[in-house]
C-alpha atoms as a PDB file:
ATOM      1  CA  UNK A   1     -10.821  -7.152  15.284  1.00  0.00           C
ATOM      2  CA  UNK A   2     -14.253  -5.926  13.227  1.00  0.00           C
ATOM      3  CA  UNK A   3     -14.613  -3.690  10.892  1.00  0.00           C
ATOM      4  CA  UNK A   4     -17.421  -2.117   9.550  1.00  0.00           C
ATOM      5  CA  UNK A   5     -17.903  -1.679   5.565  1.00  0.00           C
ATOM      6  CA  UNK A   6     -21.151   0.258   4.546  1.00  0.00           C
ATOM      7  CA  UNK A   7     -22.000   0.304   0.432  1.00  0.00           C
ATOM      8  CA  UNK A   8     -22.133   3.794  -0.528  1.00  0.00           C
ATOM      9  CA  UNK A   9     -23.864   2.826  -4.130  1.00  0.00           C
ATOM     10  CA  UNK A  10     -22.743   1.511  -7.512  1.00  0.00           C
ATOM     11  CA  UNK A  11     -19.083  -0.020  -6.773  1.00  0.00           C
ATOM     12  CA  UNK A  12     -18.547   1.957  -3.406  1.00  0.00           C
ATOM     13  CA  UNK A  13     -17.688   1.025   0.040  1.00  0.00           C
ATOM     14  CA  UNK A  14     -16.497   3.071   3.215  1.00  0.00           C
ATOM     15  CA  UNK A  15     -14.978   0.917   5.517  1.00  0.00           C
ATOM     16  CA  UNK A  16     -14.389   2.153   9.303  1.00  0.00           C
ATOM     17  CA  UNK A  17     -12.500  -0.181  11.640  1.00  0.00           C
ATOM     18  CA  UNK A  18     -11.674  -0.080  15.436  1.00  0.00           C
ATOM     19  CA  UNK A  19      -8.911   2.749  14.861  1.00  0.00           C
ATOM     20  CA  UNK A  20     -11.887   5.262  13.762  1.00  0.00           C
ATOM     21  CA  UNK A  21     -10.163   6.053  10.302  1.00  0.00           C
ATOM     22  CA  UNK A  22     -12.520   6.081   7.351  1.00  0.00           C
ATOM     23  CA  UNK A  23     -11.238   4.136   3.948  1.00  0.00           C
ATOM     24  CA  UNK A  24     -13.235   5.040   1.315  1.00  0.00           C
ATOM     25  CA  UNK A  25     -13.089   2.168  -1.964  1.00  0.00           C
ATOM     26  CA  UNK A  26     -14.835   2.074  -5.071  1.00  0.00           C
ATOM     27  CA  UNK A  27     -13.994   0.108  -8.384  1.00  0.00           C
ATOM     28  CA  UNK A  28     -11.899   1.634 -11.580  1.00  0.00           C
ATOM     29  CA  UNK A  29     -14.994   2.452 -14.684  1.00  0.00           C
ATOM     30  CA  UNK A  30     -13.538  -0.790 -15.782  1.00  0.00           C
ATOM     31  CA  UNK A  31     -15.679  -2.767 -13.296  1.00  0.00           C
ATOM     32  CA  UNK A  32     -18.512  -0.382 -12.680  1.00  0.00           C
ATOM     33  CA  UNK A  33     -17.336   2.066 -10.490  1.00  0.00           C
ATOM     34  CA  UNK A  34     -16.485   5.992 -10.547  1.00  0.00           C
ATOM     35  CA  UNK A  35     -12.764   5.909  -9.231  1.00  0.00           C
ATOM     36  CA  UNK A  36     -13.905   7.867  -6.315  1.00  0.00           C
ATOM     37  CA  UNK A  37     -11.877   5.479  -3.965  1.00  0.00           C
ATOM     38  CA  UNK A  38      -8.712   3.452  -3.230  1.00  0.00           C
ATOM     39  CA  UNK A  39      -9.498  -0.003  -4.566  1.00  0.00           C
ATOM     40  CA  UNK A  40      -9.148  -2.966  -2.189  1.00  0.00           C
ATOM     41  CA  UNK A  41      -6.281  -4.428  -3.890  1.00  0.00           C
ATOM     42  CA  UNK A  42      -4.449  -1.040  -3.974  1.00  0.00           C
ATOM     43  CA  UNK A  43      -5.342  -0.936   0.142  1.00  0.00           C
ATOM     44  CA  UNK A  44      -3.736  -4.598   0.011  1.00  0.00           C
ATOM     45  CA  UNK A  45      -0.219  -3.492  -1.193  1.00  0.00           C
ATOM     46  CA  UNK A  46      -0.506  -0.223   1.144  1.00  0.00           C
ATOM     47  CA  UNK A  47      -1.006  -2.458   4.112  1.00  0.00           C
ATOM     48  CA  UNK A  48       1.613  -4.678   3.064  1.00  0.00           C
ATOM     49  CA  UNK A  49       3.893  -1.763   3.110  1.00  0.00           C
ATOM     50  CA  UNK A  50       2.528   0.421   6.138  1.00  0.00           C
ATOM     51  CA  UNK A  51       2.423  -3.432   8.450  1.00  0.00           C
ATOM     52  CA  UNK A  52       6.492  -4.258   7.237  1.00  0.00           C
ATOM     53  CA  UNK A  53       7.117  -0.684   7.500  1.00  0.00           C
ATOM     54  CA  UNK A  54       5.843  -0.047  11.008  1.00  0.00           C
ATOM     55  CA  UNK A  55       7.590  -3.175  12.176  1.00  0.00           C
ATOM     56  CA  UNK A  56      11.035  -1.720  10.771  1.00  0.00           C
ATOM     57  CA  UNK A  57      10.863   1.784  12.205  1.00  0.00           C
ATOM     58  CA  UNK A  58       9.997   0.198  15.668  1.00  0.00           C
ATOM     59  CA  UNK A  59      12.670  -2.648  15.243  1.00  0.00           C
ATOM     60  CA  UNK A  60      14.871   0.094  14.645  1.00  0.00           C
ATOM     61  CA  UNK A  61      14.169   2.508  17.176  1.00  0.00           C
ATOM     62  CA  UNK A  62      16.946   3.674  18.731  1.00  0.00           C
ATOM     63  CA  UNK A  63      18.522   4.445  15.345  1.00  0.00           C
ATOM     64  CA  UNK A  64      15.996   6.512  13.639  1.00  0.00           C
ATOM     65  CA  UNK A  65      17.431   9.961  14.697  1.00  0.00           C
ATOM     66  CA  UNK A  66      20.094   8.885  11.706  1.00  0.00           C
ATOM     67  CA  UNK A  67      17.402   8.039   9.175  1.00  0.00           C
ATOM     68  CA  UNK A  68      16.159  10.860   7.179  1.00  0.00           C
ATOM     69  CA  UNK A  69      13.797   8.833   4.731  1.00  0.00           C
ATOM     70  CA  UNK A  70      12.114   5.971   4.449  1.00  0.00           C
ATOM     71  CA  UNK A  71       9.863   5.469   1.117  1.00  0.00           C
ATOM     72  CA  UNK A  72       8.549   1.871  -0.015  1.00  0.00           C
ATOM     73  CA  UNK A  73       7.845   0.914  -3.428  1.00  0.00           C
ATOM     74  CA  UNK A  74       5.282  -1.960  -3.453  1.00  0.00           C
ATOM     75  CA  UNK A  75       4.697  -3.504  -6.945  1.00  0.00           C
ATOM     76  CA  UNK A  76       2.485  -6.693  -7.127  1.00  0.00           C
ATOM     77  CA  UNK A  77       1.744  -9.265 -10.159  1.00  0.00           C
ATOM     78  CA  UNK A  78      -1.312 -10.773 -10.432  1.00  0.00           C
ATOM     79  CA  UNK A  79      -3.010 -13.945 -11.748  1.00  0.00           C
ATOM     80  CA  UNK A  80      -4.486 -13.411 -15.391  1.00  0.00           C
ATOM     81  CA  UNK A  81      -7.766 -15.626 -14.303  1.00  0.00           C
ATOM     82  CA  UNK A  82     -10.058 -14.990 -11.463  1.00  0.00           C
ATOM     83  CA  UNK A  83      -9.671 -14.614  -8.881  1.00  0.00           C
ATOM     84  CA  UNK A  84      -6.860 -11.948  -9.863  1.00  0.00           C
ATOM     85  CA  UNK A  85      -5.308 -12.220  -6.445  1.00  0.00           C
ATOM     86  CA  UNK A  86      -1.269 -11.053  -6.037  1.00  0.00           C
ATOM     87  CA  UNK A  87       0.995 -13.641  -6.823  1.00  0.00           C
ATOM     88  CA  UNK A  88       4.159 -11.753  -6.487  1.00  0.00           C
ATOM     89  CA  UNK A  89       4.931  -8.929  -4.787  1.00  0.00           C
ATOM     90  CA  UNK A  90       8.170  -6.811  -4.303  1.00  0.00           C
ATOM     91  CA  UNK A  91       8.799  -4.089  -1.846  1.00  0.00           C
ATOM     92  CA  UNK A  92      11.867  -1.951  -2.597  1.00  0.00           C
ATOM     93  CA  UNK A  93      12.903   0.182   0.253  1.00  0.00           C
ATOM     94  CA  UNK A  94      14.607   3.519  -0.469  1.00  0.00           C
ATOM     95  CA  UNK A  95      15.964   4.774   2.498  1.00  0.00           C
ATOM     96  CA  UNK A  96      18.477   7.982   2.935  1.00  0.00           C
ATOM     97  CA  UNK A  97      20.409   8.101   6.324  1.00  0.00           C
ATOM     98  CA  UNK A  98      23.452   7.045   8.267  1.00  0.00           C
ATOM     99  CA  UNK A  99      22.461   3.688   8.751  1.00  0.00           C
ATOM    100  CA  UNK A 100      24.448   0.578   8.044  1.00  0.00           C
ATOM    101  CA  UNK A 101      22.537  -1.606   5.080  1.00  0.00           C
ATOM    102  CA  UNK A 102      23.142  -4.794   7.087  1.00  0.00           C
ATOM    103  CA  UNK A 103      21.429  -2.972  10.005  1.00  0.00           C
ATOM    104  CA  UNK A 104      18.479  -2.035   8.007  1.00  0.00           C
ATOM    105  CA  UNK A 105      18.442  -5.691   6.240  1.00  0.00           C
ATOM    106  CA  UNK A 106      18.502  -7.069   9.737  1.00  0.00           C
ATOM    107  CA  UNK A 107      15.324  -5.098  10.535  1.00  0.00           C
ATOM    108  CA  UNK A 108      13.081  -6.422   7.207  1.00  0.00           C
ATOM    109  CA  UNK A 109      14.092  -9.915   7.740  1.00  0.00           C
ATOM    110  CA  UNK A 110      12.528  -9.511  11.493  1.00  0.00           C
ATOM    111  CA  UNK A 111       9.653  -8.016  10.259  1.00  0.00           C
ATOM    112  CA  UNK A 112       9.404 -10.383   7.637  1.00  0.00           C
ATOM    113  CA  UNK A 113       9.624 -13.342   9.713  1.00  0.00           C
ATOM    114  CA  UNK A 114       8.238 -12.541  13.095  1.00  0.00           C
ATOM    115  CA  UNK A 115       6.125  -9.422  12.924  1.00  0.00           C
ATOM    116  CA  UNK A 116       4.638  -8.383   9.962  1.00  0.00           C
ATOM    117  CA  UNK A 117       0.745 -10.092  10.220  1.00  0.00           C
ATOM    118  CA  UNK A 118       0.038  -8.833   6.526  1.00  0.00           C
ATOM    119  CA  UNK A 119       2.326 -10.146   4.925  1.00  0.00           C
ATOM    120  CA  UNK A 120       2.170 -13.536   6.679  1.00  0.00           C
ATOM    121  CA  UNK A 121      -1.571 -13.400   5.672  1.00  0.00           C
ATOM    122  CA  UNK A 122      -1.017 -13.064   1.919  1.00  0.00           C
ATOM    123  CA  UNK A 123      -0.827 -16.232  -0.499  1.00  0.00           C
ATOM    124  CA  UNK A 124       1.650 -14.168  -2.691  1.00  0.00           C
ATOM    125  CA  UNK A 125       5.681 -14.706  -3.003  1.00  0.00           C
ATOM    126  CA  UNK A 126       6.740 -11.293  -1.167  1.00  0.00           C
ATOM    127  CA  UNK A 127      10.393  -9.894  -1.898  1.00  0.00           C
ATOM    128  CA  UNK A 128      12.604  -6.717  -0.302  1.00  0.00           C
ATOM    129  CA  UNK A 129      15.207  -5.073  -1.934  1.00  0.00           C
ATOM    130  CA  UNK A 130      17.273  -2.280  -0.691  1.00  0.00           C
ATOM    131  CA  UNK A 131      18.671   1.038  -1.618  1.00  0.00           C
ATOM    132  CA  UNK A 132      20.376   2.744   0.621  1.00  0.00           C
ATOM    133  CA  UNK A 133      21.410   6.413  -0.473  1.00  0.00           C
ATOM    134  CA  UNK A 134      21.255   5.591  -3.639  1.00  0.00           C
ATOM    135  CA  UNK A 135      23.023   2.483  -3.890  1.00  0.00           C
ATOM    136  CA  UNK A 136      21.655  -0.987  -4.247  1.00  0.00           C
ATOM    137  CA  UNK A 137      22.215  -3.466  -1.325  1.00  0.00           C
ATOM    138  CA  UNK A 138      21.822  -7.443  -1.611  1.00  0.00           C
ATOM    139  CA  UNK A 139      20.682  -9.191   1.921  1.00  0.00           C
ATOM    140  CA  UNK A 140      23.321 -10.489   3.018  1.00  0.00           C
ATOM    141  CA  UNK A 141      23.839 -14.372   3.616  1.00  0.00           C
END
């Protein structure tokens, strides 16, 4: 896989891979830039969360017609010192449906540990947690 990243001036970057989708990134005023783009670490936790939450949906296929919603809260901490790379991140699923939470569990821990090529490409401790109409599962055992 290539993708192409072009500087667009000051702290900006579009980036264009082999899907033909532009990302457009620049850098917060804090480090020089105008805001006028996602930054890279903010396209980090969105892949994280698009890669685990592709794998889910397709793991669980045949049981989407019950699913209504599916929204993924991806929170990272990061070193104090540079680099300031992730070294923890959570991803808390809220999903509404008629879907059994050991079911959905099922599906993130096969993402987690067979499909998801972001997150097995990130240095960071990654975490799921659960809620499932409202209500907070644990993975089960």
């Amino acid at each position: 896989m290539q993708v192409q990243t072009v500087w667009k001036g000051k702290r900006a970057f579009d980036s264009t891979g082999p899907s033909g989708y532009r990302v457009q990134m620049d850098a917060t005023a804090a480090y020089g830039g105008d805001s006028k783009g996602t930054t890279p670490m903010e396209l980090v936790l969105s892949a994280l969360a698009g890669c685990i939450g592709i794998d889910v949906t397709m793991i669980l296929d045949a049981f989407l017609d019950k699913v209504k919603s599916i929204e993924i809260e991806t929170t990272g901490a990061r070193k104090e010192t540079q680099p300031t790379g992730f070294t923890a991140i959570e991803l808390l699923f809220r999903v509404e449906g008629d879907i059994p939470d050991y079911r959905f569990w099922k599906a993130i821990e096969l993402g987690k540990q067979k499909y998801c090529a972001v997150s097995d490409s990130l240095k960071a401790d990654i975490t799921y947690r659960l809620i499932l109409n409202g209500t907070e599962y644990v993975k089960p055992e």
